[in-house]
Protein backbone atom coordinates (compact mmCIF):
# COMPACT_ATOMS: atom_id res chain seq x y z
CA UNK A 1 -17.88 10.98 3.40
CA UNK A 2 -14.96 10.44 5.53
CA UNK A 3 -11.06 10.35 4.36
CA UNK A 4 -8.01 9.83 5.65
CA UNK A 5 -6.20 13.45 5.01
CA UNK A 6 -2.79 14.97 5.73
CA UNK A 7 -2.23 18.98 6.06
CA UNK A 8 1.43 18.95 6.00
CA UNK A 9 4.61 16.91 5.13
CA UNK A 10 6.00 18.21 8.54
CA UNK A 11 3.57 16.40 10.52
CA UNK A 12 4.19 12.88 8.98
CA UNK A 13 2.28 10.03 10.07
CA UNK A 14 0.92 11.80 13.19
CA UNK A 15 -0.79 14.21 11.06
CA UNK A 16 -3.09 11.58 9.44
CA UNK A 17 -7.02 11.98 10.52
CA UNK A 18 -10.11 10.76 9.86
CA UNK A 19 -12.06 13.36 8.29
CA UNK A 20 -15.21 14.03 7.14
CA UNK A 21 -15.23 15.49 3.58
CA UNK A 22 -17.29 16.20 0.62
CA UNK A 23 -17.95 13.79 -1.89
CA UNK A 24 -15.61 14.03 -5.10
CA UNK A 25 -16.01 15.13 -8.10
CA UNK A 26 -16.20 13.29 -11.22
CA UNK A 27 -14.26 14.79 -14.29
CA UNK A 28 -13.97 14.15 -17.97
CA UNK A 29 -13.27 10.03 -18.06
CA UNK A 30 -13.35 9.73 -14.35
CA UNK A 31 -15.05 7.40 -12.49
CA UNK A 32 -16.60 8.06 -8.95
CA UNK A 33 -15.40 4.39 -6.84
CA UNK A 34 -16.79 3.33 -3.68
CA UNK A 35 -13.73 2.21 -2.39
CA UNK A 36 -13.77 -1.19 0.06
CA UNK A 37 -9.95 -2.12 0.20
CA UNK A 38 -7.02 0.23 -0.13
CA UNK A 39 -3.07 0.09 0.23
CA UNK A 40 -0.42 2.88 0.68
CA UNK A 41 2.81 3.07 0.23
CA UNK A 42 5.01 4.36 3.23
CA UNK A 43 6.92 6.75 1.60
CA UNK A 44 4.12 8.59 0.17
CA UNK A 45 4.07 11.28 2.65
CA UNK A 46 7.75 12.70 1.44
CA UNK A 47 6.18 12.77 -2.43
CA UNK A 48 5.63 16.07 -3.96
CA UNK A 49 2.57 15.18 -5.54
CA UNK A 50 1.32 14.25 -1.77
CA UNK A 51 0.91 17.85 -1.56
CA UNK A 52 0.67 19.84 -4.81
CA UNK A 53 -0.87 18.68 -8.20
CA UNK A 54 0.65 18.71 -11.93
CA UNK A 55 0.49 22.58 -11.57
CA UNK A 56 2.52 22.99 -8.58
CA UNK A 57 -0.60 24.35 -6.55
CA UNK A 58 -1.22 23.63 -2.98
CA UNK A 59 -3.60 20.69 -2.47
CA UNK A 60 -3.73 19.95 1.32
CA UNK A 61 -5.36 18.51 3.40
CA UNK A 62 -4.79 15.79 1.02
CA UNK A 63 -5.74 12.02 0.87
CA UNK A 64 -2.89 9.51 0.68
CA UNK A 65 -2.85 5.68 -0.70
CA UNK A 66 -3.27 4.80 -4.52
CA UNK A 67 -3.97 1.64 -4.97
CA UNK A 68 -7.90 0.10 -4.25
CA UNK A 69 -10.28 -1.95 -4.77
CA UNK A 70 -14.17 -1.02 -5.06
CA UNK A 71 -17.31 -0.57 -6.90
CA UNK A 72 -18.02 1.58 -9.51
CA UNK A 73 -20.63 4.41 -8.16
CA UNK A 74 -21.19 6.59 -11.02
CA UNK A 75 -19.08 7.51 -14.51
CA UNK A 76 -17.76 11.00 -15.44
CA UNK A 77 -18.82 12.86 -18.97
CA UNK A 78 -17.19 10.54 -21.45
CA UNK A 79 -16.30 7.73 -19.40
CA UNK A 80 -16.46 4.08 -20.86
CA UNK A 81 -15.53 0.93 -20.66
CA UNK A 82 -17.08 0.48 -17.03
CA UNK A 83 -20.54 0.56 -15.45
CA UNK A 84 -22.00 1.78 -12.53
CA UNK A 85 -21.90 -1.22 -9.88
CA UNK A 86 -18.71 -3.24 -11.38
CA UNK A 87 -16.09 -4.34 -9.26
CA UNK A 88 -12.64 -2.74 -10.64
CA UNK A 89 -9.24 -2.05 -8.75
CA UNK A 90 -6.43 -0.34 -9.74
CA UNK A 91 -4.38 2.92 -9.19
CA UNK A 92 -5.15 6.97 -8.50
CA UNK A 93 -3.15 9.22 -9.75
CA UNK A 94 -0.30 10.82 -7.79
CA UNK A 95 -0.72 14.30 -7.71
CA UNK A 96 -4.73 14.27 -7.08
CA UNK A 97 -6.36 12.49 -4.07
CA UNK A 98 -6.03 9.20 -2.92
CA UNK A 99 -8.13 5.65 -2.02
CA UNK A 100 -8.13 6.37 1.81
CA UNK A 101 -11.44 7.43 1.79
CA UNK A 102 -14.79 6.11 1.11
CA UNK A 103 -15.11 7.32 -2.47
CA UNK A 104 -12.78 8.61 -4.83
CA UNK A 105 -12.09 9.73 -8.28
CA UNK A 106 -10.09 7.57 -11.11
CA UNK A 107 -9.33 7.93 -14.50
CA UNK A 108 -11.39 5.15 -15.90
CA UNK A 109 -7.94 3.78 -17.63
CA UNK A 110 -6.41 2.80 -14.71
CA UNK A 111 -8.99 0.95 -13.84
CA UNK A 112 -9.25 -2.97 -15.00
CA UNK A 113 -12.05 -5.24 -13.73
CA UNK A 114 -12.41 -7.49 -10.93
CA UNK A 115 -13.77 -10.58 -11.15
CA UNK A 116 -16.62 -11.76 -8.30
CA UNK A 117 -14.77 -14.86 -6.87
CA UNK A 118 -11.05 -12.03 -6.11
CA UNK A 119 -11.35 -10.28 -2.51
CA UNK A 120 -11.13 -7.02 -2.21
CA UNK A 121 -8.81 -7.06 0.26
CA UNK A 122 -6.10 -9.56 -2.19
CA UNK A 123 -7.07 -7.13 -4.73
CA UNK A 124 -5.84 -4.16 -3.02
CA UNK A 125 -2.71 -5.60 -2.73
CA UNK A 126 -2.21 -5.84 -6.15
CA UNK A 127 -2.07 -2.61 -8.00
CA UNK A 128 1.29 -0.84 -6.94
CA UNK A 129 3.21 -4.05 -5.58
CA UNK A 130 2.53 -6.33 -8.48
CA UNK A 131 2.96 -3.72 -11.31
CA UNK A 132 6.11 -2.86 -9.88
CA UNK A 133 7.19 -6.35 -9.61
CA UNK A 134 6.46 -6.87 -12.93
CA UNK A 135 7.77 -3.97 -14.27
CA UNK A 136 11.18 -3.95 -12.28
CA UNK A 137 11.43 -7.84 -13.52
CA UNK A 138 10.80 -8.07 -16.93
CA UNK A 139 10.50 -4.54 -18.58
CA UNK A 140 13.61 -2.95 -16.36
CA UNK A 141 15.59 -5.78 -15.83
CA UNK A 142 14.78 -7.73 -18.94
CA UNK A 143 15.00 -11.17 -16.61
CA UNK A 144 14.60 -14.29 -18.63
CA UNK A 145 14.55 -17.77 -18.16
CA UNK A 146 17.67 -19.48 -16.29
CA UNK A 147 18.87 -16.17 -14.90
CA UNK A 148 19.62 -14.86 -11.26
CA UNK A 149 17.75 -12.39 -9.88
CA UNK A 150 18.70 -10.76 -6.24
CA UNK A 151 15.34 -9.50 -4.75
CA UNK A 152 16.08 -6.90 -1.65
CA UNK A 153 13.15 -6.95 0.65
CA UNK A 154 11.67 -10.13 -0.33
CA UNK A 155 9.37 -10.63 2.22
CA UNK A 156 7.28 -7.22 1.48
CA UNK A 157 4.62 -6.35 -1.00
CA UNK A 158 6.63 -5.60 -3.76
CA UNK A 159 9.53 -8.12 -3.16
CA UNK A 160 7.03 -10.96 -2.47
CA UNK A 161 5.29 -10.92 -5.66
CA UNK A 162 8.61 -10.28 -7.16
CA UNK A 163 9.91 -13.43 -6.16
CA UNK A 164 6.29 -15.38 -7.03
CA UNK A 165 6.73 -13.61 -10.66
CA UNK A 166 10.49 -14.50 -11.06
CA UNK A 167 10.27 -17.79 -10.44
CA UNK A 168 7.68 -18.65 -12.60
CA UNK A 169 9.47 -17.30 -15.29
CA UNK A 170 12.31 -20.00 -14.90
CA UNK A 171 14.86 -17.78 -12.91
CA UNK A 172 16.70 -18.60 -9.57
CA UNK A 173 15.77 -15.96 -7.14
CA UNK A 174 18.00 -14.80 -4.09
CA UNK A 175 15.65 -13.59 -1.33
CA UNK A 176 17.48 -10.54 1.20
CA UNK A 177 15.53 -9.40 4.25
CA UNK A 178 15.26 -9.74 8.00
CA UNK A 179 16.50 -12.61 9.96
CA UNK A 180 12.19 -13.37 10.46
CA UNK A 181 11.29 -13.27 7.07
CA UNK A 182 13.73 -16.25 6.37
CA UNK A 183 10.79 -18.76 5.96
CA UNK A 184 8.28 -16.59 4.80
CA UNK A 185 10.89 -16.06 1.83
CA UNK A 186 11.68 -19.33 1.01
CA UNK A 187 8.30 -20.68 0.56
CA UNK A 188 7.65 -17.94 -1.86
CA UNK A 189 10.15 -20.05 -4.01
CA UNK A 190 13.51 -18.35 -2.97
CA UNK A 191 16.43 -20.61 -4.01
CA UNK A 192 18.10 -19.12 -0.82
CA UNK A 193 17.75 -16.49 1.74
CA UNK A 194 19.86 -13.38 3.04
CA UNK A 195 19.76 -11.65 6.05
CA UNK A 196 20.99 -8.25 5.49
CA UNK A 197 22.01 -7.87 8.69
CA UNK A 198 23.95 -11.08 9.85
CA UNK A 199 24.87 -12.66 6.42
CA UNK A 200 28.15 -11.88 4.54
CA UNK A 201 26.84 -10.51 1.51
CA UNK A 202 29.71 -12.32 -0.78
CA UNK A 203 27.87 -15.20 -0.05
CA UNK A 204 25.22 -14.36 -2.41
CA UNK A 205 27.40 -14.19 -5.36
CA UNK A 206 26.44 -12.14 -8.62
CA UNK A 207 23.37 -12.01 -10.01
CA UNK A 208 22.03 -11.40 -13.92
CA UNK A 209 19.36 -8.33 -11.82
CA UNK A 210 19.35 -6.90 -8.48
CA UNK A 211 16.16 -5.26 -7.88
CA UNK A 212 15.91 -2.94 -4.85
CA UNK A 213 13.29 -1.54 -2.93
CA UNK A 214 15.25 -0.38 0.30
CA UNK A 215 17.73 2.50 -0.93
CA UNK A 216 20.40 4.31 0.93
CA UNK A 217 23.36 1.90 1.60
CA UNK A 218 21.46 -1.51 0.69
CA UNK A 219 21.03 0.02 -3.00
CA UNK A 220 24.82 1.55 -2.54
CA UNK A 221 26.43 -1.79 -2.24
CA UNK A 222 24.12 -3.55 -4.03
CA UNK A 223 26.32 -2.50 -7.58
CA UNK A 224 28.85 -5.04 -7.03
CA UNK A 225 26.57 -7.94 -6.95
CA UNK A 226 25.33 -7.63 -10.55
CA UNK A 227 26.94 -9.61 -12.70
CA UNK A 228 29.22 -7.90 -16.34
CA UNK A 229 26.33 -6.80 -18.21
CA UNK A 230 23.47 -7.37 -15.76
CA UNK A 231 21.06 -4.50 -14.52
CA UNK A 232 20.52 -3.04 -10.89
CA UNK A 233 16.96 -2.13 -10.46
CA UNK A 234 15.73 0.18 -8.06
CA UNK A 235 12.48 2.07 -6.88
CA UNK A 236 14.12 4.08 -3.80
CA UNK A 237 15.90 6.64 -5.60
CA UNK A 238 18.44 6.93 -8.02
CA UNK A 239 21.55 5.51 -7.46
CA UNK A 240 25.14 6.61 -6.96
CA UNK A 241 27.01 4.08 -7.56
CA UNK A 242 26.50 1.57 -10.82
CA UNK A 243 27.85 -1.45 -12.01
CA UNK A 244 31.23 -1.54 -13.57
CA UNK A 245 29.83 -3.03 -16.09
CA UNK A 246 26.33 -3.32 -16.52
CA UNK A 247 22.82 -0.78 -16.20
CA UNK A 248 21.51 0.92 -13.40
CA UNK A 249 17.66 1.78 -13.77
CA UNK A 250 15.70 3.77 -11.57
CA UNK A 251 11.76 3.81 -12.41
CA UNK A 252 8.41 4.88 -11.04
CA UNK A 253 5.78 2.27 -11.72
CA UNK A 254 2.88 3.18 -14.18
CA UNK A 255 -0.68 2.09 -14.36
CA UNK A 256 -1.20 -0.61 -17.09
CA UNK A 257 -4.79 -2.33 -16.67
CA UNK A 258 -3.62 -5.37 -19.43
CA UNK A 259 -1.28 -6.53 -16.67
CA UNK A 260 -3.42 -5.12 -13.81
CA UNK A 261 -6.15 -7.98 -15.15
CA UNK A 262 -3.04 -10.45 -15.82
CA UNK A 263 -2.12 -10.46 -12.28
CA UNK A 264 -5.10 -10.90 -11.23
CA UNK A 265 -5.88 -13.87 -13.34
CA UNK A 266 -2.67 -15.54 -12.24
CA UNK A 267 -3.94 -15.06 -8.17
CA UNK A 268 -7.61 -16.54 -9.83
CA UNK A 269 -5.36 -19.54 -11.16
CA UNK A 270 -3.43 -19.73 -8.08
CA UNK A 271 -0.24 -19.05 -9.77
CA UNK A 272 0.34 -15.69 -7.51
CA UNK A 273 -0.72 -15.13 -4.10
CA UNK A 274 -0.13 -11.58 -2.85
CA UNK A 275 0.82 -11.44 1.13
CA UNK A 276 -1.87 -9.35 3.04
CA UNK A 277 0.34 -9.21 6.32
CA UNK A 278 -2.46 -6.79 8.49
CA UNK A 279 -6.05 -5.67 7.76
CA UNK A 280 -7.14 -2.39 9.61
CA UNK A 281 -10.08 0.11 9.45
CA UNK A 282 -10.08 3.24 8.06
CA UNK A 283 -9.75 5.12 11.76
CA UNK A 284 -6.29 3.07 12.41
CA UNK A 285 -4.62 4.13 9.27
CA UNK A 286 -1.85 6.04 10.98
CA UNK A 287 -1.26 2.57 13.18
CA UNK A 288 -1.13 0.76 9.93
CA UNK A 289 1.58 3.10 8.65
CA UNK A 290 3.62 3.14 11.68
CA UNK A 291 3.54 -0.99 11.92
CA UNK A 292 4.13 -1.64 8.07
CA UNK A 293 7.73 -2.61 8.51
CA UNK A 294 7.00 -5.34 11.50
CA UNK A 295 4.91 -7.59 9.15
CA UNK A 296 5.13 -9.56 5.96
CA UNK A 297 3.64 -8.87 2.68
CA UNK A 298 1.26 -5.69 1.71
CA UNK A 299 -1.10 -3.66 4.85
CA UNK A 300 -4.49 -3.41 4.09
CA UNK A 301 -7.27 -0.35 5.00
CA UNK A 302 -10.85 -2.14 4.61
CA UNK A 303 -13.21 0.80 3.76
CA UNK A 304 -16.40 -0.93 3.35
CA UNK A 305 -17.38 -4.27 4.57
């Protein structure tokens, strides 16, 4: 089959290749997926797990992205819930390899099914962005009805199902971003917009959760716009400085196929409509990771048409 693979962290997106490799393997609860949509996440390639597994042993050349979209090709010893030939999307694991390739191997758990009338390609988008979303929302910041959120990097994968999620749940949401993703922000639902660039942040005011996805001095200031016992929210990296008074949370999202099949039933009921900003072929994944910040929404690698 042919993968997208990676030999070292050194050579960073110019060290991604199409490569022909052996078919994997399925273990105990695995299942084998023919994979026809898959995201990535930019950062991936300064992860650990990108290049060792739980044990700390080498793994390169390895196979970035974790979140797809597919068919199921065969099962693993022990593997249930899902047939050979269903449509299911979902998340890899971090440490083992990843969805850029024609077929990989999944636990079965993180897994959920995918109904016939969802496109692969929306689907794709799903996984990582909209768990995160979620989980940064409602089980990290504990956002309820008539609250404020702040959502950095609105415009993205993450941030725009962030503010799709938010809103629906009855809270006024504070889009940040680039001066171009203005519009794309507000029609998401955005009570107002901020460019992080041009804008006076004061102007936002405090808000019940901040939720970051941009780190580094963003996240750094970001602590004095939560409001006395509010929660900053981050998935960047830890941060340094916290809220006088209030939480600071920093979290690594986590496969959960109850919500993976919630999200996607809100997209089937037109409640949530993931971005998909570009759609490129296996062979231009290294394009599609140097362009990710230039578009909207969530890039796409189509694997099988």
């Amino acid at each position: 089959m042919q993968a997208i693979t990676v030999r070292s962290r050194a050579a960073g997106v110019g060290g991604l290749t199409l490569t022909d490799l052996p078919h994997p393997h399925a273990a105990e609860n695995d299942v084998i997926v023919r994979v026809h949509a898959a995201g990535f996440t930019p950062g991936e390639l300064d992860w650990p797990a990108t290049w060792t597994d739980r044990a700390g042993r080498d793994r390169t050349p390895s196979v970035p992205g974790h979140e797809l979209s597919g068919v199921v090709a065969s099962l693993g010893y022990g593997t249930t819930g899902l047939t050979v030939g269903q449509r299911v999307f979902g998340l890899t694991d971090w440490a083992r390899d990843g969805a850029l390739a024609e077929y990989t191997a999944v636990e079965a758990r993180n897994l959920a099914p995918l109904a016939a009338g969802l496109d692969h390609t929306v689907a794709a988008a799903l996984p990582i962005s909209g768990l995160t979303a979620w989980q940064g929302l409602f089980d990290h910041g504990r956002l309820t009805t008539g609250q404020t959120v702040l959502i950095h990097g609105a415009a993205g994968g993450v941030g725009s199902i962030a503010v799709q999620l938010a809103r629906e749940a009855g809270a006024r949401v504070i889009g940040t971003g680039r001066a171009a993703d203005r519009d794309v922000v507000l029609g998401l639902g955005a009570a107002s917009f901020l460019d992080l660039a041009a804008d006076p942040w004061e102007e936002a005011g405090q808000a019940d959760v901040v939720f970051d996805v941009i780190g580094g001095d963003v996240l750094a200031r970001s602590a004095a716009l939560v409001r006395p016992g509010g929660t900053l929210v981050t998935i960047a990296m830890p941060p340094t400085v916290r809220p006088e008074d209030g939480r600071a949370v920093f979290f690594v999202v986590e496969p959960d196929r109850t919500r993976l099949a919630d999200l996607a039933q809100r997209v089937r009921d037109g409640r949530l409509k993931p971005i998909v900003g570009e759609v490129r072929p296996l062979a231009e994944t290294a394009a599609a990771f140097a362009r990710h910040r230039r578009v909207p929404g969530k890039t796409i690698i189509q694997v099988a048409i």
